[in-house]
C-alpha atoms as a PDB file:
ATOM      1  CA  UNK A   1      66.131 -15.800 -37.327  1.00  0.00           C
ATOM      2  CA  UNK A   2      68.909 -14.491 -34.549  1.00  0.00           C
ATOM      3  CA  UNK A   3      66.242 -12.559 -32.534  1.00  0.00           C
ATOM      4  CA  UNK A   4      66.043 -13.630 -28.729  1.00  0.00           C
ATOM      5  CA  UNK A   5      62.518 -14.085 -29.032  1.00  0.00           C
ATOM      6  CA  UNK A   6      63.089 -17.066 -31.701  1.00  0.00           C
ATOM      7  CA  UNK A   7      65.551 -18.810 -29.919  1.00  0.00           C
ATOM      8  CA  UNK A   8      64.146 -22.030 -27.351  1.00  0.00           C
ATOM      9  CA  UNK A   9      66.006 -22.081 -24.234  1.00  0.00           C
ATOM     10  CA  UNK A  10      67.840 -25.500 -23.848  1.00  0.00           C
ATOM     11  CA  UNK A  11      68.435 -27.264 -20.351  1.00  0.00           C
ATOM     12  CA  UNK A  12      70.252 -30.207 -19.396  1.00  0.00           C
ATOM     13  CA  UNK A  13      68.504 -33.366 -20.406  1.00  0.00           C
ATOM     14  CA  UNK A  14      69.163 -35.120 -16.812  1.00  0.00           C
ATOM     15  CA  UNK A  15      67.662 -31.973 -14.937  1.00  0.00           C
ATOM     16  CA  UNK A  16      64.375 -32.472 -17.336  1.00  0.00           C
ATOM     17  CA  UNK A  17      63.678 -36.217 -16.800  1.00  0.00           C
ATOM     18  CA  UNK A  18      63.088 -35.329 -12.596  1.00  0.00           C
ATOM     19  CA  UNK A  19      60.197 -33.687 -10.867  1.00  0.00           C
ATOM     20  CA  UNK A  20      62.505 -31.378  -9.617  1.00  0.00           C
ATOM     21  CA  UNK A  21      63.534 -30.390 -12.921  1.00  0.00           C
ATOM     22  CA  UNK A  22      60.294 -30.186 -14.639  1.00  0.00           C
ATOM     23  CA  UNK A  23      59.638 -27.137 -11.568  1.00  0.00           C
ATOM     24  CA  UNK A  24      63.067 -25.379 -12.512  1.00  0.00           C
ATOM     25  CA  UNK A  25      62.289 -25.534 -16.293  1.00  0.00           C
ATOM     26  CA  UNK A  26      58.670 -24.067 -15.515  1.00  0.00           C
ATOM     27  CA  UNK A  27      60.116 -20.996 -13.646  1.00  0.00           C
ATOM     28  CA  UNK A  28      62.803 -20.868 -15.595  1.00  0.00           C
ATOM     29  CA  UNK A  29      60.695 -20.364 -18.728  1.00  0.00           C
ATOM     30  CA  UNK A  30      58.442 -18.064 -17.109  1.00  0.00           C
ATOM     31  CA  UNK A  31      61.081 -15.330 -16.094  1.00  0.00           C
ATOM     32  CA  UNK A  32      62.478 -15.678 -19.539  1.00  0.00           C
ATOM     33  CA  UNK A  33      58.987 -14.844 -20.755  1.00  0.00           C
ATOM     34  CA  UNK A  34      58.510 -11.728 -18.254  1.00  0.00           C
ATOM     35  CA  UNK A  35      61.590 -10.088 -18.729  1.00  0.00           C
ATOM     36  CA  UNK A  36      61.402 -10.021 -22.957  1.00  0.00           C
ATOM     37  CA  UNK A  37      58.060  -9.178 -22.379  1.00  0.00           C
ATOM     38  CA  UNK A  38      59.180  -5.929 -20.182  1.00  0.00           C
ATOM     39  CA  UNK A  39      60.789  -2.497 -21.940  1.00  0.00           C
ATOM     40  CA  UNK A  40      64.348  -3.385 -21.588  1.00  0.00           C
ATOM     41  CA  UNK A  41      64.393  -6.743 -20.345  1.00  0.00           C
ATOM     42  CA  UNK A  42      63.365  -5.460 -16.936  1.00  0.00           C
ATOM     43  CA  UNK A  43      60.954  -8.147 -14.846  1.00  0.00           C
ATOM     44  CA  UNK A  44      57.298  -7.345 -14.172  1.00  0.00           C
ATOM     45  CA  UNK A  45      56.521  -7.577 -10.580  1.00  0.00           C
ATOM     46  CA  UNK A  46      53.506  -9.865 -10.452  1.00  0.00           C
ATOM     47  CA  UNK A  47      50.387  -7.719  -8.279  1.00  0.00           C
ATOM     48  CA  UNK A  48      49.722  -9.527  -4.648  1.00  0.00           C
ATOM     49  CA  UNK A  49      47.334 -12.051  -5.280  1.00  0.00           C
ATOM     50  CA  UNK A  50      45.516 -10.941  -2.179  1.00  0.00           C
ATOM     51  CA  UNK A  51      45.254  -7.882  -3.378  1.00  0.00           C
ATOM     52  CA  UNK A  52      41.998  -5.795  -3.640  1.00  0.00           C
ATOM     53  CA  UNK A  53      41.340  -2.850  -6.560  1.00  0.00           C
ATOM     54  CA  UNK A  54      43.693  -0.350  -5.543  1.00  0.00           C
ATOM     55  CA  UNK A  55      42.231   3.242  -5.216  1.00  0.00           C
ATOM     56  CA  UNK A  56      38.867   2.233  -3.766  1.00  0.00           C
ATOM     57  CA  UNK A  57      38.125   1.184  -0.240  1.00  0.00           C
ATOM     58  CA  UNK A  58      36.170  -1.869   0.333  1.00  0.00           C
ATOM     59  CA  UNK A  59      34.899  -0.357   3.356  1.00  0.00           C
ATOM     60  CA  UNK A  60      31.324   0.686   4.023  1.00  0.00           C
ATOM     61  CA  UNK A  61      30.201   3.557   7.074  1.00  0.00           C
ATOM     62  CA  UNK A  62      27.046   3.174   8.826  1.00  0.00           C
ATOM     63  CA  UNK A  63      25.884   5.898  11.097  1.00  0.00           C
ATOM     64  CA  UNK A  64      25.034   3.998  14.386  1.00  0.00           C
ATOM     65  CA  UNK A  65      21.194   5.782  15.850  1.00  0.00           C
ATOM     66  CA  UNK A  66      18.757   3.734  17.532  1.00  0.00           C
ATOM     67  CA  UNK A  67      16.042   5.194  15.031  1.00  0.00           C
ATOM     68  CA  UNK A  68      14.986   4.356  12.004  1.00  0.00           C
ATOM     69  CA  UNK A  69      16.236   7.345  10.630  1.00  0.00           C
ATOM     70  CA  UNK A  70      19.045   9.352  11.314  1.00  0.00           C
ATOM     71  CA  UNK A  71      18.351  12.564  12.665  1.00  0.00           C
ATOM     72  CA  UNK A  72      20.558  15.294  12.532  1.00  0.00           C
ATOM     73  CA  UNK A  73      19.432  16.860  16.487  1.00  0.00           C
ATOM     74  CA  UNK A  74      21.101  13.131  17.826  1.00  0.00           C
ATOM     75  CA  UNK A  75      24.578  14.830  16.520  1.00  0.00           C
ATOM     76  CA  UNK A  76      26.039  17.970  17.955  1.00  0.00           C
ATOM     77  CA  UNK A  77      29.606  17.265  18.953  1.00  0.00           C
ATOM     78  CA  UNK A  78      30.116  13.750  17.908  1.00  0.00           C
ATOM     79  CA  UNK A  79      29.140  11.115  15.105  1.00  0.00           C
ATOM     80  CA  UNK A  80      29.358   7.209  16.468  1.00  0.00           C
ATOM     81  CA  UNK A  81      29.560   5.091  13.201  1.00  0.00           C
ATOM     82  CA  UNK A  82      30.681   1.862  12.383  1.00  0.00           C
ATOM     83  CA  UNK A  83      32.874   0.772   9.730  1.00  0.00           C
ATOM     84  CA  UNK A  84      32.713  -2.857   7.906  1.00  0.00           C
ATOM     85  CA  UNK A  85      35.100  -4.337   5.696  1.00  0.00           C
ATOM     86  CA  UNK A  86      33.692  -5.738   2.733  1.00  0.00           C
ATOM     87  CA  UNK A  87      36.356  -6.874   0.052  1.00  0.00           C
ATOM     88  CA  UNK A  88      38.341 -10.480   0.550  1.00  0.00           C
ATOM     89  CA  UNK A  89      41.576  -8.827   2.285  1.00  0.00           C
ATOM     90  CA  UNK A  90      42.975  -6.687   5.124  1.00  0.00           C
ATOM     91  CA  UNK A  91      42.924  -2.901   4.631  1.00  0.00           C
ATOM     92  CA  UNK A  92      45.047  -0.929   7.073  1.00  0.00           C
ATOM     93  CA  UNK A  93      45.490   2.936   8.551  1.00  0.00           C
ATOM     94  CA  UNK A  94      41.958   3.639   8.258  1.00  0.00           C
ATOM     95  CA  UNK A  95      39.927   6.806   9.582  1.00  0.00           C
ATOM     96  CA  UNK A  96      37.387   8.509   8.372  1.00  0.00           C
ATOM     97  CA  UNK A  97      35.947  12.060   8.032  1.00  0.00           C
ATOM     98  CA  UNK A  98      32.871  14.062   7.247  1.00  0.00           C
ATOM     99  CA  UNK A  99      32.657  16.875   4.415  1.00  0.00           C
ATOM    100  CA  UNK A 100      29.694  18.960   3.662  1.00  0.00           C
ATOM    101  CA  UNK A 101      29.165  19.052  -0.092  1.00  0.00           C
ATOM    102  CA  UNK A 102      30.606  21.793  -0.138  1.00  0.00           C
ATOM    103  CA  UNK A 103      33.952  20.688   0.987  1.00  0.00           C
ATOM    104  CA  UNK A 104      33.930  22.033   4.241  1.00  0.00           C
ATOM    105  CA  UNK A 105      34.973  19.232   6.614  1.00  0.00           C
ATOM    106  CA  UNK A 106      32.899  19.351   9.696  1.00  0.00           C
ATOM    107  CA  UNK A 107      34.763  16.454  12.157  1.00  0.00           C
ATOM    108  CA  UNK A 108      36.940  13.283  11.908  1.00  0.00           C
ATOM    109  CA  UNK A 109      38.054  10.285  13.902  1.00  0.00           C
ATOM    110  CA  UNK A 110      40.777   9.223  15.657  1.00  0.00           C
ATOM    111  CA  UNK A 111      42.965   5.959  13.554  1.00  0.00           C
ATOM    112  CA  UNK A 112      41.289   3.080  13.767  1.00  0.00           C
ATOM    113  CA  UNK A 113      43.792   1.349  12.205  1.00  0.00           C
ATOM    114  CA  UNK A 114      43.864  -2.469  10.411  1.00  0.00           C
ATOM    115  CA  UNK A 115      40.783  -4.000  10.108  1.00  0.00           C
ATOM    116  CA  UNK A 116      40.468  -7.468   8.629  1.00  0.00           C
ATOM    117  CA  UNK A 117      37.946  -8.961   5.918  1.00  0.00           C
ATOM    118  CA  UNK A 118      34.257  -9.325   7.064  1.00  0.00           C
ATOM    119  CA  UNK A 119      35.299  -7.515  10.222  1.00  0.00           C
ATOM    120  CA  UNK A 120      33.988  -4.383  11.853  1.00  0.00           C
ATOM    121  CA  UNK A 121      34.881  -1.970  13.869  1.00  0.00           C
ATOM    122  CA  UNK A 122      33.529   1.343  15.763  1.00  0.00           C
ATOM    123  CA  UNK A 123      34.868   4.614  16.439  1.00  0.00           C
ATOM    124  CA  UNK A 124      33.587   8.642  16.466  1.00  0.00           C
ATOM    125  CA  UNK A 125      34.013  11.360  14.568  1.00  0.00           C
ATOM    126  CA  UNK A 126      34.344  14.669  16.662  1.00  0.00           C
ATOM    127  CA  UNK A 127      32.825  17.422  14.967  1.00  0.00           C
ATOM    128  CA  UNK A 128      33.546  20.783  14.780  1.00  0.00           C
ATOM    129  CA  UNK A 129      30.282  21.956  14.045  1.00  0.00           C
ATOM    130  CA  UNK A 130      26.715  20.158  14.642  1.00  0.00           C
ATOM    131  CA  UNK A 131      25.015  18.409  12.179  1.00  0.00           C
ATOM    132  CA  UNK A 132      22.199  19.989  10.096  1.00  0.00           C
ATOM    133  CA  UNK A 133      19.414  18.744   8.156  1.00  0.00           C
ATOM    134  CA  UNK A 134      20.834  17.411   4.896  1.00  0.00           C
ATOM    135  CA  UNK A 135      23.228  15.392   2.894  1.00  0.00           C
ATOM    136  CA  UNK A 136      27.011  15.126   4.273  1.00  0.00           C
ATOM    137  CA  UNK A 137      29.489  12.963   2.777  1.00  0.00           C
ATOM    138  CA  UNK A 138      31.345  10.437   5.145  1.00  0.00           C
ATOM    139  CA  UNK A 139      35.219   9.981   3.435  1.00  0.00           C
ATOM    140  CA  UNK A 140      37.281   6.658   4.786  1.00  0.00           C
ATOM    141  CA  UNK A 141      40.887   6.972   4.039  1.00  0.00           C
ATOM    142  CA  UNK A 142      43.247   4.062   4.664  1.00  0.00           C
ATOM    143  CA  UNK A 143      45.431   1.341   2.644  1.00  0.00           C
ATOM    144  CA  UNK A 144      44.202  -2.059   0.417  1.00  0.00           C
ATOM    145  CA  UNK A 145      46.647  -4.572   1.204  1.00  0.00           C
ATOM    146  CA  UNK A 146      49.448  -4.295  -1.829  1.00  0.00           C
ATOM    147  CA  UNK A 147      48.165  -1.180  -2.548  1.00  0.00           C
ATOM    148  CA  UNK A 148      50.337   2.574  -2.215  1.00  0.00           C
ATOM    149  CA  UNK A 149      48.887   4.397   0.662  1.00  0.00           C
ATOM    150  CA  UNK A 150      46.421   7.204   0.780  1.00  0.00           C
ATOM    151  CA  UNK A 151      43.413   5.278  -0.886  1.00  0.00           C
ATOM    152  CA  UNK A 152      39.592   6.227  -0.185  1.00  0.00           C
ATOM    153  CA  UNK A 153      35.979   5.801  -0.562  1.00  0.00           C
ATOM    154  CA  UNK A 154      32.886   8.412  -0.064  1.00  0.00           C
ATOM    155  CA  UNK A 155      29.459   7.531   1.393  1.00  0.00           C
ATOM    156  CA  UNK A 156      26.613  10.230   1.303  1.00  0.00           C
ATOM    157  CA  UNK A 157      24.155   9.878   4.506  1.00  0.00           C
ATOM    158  CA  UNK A 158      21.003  11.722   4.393  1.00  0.00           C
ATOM    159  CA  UNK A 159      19.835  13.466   7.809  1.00  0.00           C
ATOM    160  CA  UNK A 160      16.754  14.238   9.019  1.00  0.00           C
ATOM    161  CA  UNK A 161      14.563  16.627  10.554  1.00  0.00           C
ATOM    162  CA  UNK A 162      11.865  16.378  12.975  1.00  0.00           C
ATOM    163  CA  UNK A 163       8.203  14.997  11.729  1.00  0.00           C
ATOM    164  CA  UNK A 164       6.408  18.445  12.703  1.00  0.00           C
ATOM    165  CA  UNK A 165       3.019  16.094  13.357  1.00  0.00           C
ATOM    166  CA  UNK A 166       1.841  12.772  13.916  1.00  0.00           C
ATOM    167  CA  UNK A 167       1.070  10.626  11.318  1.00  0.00           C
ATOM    168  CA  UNK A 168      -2.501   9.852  12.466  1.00  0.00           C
ATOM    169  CA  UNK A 169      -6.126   9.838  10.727  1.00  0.00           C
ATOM    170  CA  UNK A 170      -9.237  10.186  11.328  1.00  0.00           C
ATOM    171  CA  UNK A 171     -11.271   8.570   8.716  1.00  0.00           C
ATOM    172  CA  UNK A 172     -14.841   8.494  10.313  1.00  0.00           C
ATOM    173  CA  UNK A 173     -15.473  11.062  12.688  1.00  0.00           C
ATOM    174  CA  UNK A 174     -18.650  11.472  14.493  1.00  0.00           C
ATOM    175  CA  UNK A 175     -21.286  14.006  14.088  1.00  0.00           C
ATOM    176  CA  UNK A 176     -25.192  14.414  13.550  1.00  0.00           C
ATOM    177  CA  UNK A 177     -27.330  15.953  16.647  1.00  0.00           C
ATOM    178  CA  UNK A 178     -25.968  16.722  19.245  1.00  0.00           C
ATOM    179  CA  UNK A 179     -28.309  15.310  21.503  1.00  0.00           C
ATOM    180  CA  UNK A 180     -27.853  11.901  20.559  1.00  0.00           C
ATOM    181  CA  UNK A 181     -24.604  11.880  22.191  1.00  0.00           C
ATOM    182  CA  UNK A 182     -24.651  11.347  26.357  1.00  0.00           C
ATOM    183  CA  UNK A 183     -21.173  10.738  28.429  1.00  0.00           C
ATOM    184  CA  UNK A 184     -18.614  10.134  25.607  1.00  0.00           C
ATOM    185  CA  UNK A 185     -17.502  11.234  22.723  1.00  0.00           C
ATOM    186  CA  UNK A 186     -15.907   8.080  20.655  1.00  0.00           C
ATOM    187  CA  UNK A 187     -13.653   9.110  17.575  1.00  0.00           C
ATOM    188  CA  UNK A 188     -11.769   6.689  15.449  1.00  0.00           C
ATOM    189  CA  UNK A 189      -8.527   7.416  14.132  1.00  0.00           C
ATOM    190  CA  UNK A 190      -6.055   4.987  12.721  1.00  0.00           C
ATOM    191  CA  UNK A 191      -1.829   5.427  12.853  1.00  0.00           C
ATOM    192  CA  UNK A 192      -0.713   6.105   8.833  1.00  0.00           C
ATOM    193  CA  UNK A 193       1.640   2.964   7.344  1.00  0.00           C
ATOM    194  CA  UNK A 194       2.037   1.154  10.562  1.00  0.00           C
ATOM    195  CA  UNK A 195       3.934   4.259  12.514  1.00  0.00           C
ATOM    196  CA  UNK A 196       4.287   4.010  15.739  1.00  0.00           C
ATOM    197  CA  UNK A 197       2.811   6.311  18.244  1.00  0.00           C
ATOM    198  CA  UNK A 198       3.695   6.264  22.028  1.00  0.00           C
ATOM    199  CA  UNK A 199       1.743   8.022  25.075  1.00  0.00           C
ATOM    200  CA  UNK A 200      -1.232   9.548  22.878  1.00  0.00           C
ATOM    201  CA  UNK A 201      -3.479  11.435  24.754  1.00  0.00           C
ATOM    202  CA  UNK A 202      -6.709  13.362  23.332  1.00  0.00           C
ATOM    203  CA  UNK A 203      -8.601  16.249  24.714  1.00  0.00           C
ATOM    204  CA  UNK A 204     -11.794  17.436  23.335  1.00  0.00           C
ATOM    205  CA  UNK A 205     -12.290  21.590  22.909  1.00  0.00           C
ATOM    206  CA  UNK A 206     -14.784  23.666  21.565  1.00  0.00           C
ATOM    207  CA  UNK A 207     -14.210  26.246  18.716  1.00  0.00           C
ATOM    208  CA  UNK A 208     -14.129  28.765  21.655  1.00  0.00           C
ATOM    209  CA  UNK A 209     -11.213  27.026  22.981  1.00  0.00           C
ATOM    210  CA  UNK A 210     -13.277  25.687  26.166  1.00  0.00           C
ATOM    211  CA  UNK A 211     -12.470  22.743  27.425  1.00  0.00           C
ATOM    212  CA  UNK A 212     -14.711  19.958  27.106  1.00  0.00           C
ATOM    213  CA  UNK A 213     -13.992  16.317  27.807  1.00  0.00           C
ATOM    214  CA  UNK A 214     -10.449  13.848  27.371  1.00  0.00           C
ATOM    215  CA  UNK A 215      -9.584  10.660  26.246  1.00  0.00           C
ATOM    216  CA  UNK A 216     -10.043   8.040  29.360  1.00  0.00           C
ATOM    217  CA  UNK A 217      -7.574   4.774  27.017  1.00  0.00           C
ATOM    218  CA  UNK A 218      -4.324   6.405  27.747  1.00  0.00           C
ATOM    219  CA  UNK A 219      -2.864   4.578  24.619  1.00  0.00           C
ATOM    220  CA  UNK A 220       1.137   4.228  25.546  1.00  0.00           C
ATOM    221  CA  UNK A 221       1.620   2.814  21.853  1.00  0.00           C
ATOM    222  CA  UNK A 222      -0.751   3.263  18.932  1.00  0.00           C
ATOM    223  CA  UNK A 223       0.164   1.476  15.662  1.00  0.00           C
ATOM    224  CA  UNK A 224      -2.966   0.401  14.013  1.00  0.00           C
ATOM    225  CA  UNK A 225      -6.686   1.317  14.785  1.00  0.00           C
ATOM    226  CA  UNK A 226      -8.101   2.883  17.725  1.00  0.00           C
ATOM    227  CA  UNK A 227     -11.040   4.565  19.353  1.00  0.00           C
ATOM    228  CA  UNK A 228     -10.238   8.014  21.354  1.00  0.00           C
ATOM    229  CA  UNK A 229     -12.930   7.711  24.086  1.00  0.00           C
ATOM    230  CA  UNK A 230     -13.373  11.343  25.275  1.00  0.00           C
ATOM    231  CA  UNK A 231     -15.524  11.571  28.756  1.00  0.00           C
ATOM    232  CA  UNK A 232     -17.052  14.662  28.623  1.00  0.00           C
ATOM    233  CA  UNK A 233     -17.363  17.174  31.265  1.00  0.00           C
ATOM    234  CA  UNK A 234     -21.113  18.766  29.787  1.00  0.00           C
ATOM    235  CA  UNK A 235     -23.463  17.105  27.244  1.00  0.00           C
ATOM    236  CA  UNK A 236     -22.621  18.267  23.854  1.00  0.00           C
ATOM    237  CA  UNK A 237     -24.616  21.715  22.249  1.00  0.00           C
ATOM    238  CA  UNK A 238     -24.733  22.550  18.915  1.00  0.00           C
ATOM    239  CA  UNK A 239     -21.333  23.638  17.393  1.00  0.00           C
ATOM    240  CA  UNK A 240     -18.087  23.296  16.254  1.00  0.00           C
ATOM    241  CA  UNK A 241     -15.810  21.292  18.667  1.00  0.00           C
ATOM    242  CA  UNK A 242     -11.811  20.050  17.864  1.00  0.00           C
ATOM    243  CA  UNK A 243     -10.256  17.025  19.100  1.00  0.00           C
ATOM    244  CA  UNK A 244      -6.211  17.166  19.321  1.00  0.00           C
ATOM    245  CA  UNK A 245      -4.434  14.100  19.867  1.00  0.00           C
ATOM    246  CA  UNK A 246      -0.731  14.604  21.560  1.00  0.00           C
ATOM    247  CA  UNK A 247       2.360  11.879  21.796  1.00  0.00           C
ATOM    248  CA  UNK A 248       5.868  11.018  20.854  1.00  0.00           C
ATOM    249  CA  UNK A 249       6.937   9.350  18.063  1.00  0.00           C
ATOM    250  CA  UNK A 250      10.359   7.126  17.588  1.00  0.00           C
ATOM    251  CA  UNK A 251      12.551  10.238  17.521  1.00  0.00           C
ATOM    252  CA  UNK A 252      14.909  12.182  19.780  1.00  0.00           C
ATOM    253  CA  UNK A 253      13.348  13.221  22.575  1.00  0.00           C
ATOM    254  CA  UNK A 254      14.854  17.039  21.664  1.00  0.00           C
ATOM    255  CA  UNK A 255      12.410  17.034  19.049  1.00  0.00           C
ATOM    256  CA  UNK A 256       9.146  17.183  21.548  1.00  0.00           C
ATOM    257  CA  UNK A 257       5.605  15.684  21.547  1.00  0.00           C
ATOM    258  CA  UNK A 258       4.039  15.986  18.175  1.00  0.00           C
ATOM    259  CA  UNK A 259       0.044  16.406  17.639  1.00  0.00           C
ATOM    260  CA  UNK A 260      -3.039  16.193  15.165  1.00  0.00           C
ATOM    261  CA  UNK A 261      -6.446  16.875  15.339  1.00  0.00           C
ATOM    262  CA  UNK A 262      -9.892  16.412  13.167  1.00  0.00           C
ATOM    263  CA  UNK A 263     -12.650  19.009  13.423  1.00  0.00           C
ATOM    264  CA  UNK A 264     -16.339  17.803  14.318  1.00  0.00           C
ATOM    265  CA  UNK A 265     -19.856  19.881  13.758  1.00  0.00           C
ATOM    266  CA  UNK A 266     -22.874  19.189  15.467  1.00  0.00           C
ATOM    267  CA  UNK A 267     -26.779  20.049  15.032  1.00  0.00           C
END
């Protein structure tokens, strides 16, 4: 056979017999094998071995908020967010931007530029327009090590609305006669799945709308069971009467104090 690929490649027998040599011979035979192995005899680069997936980001975004939700009345002219590297190996030129589904892009950052593996770093997107209740897609665009430029990765972060009530129940309330009640009015309620309530306040009313007694516990924080302890201003009649129960919960302060209230007859 005269083909190249069937011929062995023969060194000098001194160079083989040293350490040295046995390392030339190795490299030797290996960019023998890389450029037959290429269309026209032309070498293969090798890909950096540092190198990550090119065309995906190993980058995540997290929306920074002091809530456990994210709440789209905390962003009107600016998104703080903070971006982590995730993969084994620098990526560089990074920024990122936000795009409603519908492609409109609603803000972006300044560059934040390299960041290294493991590491993270903040900035904030300025927006053009405030954020509304929904899904918006966060896009980071930057470079993988070894990688051409103009690489990216999409996160979709949900934001919320304001909880239009508290979550609060009132599993036994009282009723019966009337009579049998004197200087307070004790209802239980109890906070739903452990949700916090701060500064509850309740105030008793008939189905008139008169006023009729309030809570004297001033709970700052409800997050389990409790007893409203109305003192009332009259002894109770016969009637309908509605207890509302008014705080905060851990949201924006934009979004106001929240309420609920239970219904009570009496004979």
């Amino acid at each position: 056979m005269n083909s190249a690929l069937s011929q062995r490649p023969r060194f000098p027998r001194a160079l083989a017999r040293t350490r040295v040599g046995v390392a030339v011979l190795a490299a030797a035979a290996i960019l023998l094998a890389v450029s037959l192995a290429a269309p026209g005899g032309t070498p293969v680069p090798l890909a950096p071995q540092t190198a990550g997936a090119c065309g995906v980001l190993p980058v995540s975004v997290r929306v920074k908020t002091k809530f456990p939700q994210v709440y789209a009345r905390q962003y009107k002219k600016a998104i703080p967010v903070e971006l982590t590297n995730r993969g084994g190996y620098r990526v560089g030129g990074l920024y990122v931007q936000v795009y409603t589904f519908g492609g409109l892009r609603l803000g972006s950052s300044p560059a934040v530029g390299n960041l290294r593996a493991g590491n993270t770093k903040q900035t904030t997107i300025k927006l053009g327009f405030p954020i509304q209740t929904g899904k918006v897609t966060f896009v980071v665009k930057g470079t993988n090590k070894g990688c051409p430029p103009g690489e990216s990765i999409s996160h979709v972060v949900a934001f919320h609305s304001c909880k239009t009530q508290l979550p609060l129940t009132f599993p036994n309330p009282p009723g019966g006669f009337a009579s049998d009640y004197g200087e307070y009015l004790s209802v239980p309620a109890e906070a739903e799945e452990g949700q916090a309530i701060f500064h509850a306040r309740s105030r008793v009313y008939k189905f008139d709308g008169q006023f009729v007694g309030e809570d004297i516990d001033h709970y700052s924080l409800i997050y389990g069971k409790v007893t409203f302890n109305n003192r009332l201003r009259r002894r109770l009649a016969k009637g309908g009467y509605t207890m509302v129960v008014t705080g905060r919960l851990n949201q924006p302060k934009s979004c106001g104090a929240k309420t609920a209230q239970v219904s009570m007859g009496f004979k």
